[in-house]
Protein backbone atom coordinates (compact mmCIF):
# COMPACT_ATOMS: atom_id res chain seq x y z
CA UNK A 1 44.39 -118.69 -94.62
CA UNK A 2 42.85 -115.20 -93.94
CA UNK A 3 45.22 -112.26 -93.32
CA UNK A 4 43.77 -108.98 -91.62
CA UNK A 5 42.17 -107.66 -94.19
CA UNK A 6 39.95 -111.24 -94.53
CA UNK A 7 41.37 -111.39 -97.72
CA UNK A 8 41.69 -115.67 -98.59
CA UNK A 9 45.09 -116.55 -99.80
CA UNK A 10 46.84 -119.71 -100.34
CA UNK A 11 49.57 -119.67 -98.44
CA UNK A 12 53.15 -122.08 -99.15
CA UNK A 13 56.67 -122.31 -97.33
CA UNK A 14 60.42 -122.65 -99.52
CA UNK A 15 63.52 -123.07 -98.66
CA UNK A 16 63.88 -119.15 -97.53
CA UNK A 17 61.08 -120.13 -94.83
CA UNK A 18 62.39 -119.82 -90.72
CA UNK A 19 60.03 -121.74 -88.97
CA UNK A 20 60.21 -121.08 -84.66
CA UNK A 21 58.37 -122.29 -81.64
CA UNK A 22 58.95 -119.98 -78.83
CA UNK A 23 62.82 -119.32 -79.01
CA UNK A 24 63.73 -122.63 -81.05
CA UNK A 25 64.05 -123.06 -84.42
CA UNK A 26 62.14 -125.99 -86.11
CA UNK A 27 61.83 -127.74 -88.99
CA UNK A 28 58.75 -128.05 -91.10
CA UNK A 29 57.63 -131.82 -90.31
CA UNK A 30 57.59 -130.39 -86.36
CA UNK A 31 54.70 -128.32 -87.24
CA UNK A 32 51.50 -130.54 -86.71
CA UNK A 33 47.63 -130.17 -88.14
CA UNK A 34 46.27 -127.89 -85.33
CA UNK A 35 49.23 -125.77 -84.46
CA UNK A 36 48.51 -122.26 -84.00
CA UNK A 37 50.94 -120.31 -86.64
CA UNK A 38 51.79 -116.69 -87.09
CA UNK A 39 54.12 -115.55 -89.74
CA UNK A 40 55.18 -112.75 -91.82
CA UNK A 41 55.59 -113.32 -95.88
CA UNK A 42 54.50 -111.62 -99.01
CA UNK A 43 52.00 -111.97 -102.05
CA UNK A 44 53.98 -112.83 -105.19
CA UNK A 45 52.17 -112.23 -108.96
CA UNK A 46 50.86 -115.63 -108.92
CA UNK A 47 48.50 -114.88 -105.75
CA UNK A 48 50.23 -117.11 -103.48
CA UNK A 49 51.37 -115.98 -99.89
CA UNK A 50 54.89 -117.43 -99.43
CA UNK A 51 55.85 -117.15 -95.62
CA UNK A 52 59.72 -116.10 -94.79
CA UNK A 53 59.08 -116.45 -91.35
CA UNK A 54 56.66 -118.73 -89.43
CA UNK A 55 55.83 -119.17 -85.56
CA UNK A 56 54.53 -121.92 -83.80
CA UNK A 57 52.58 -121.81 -80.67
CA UNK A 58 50.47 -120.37 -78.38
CA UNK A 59 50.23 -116.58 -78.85
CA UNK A 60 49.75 -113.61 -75.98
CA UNK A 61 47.81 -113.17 -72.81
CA UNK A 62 46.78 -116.21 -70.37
CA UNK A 63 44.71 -117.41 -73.55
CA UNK A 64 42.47 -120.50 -71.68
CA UNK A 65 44.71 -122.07 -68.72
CA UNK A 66 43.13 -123.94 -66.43
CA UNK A 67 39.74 -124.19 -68.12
């Protein structure tokens, strides 16, 4: 994972983790190798980007439709 500053973290999910696609909530096993994901979390001592909130999905504009 590579947050904005292109900094590499390794990045987990708890039990405090919301995971969403669009308006629905989800659970983790709905999330599937090649989602898109967006999420908000923080650094803890150990280095390791823990995510409290986590969205699935396409994100903003048209992106590609139709191509």
């Amino acid at each position: 994972m590579y947050a904005a500053r292109l900094l590499h973290y390794t990045a987990e999910v708890d039990e405090n983790t919301s995971f969403r696609r669009g308006r629905d909530n989800i659970t983790f096993p709905e999330v599937k190798v090649g989602d898109r994901v967006m999420g908000r979390g923080k650094v803890g001592s150990n280095g390791v980007f823990v995510f409290e909130n986590l969205n699935v999905g396409g994100f903003g504009g048209r992106g590609r439709q139709g191509a």
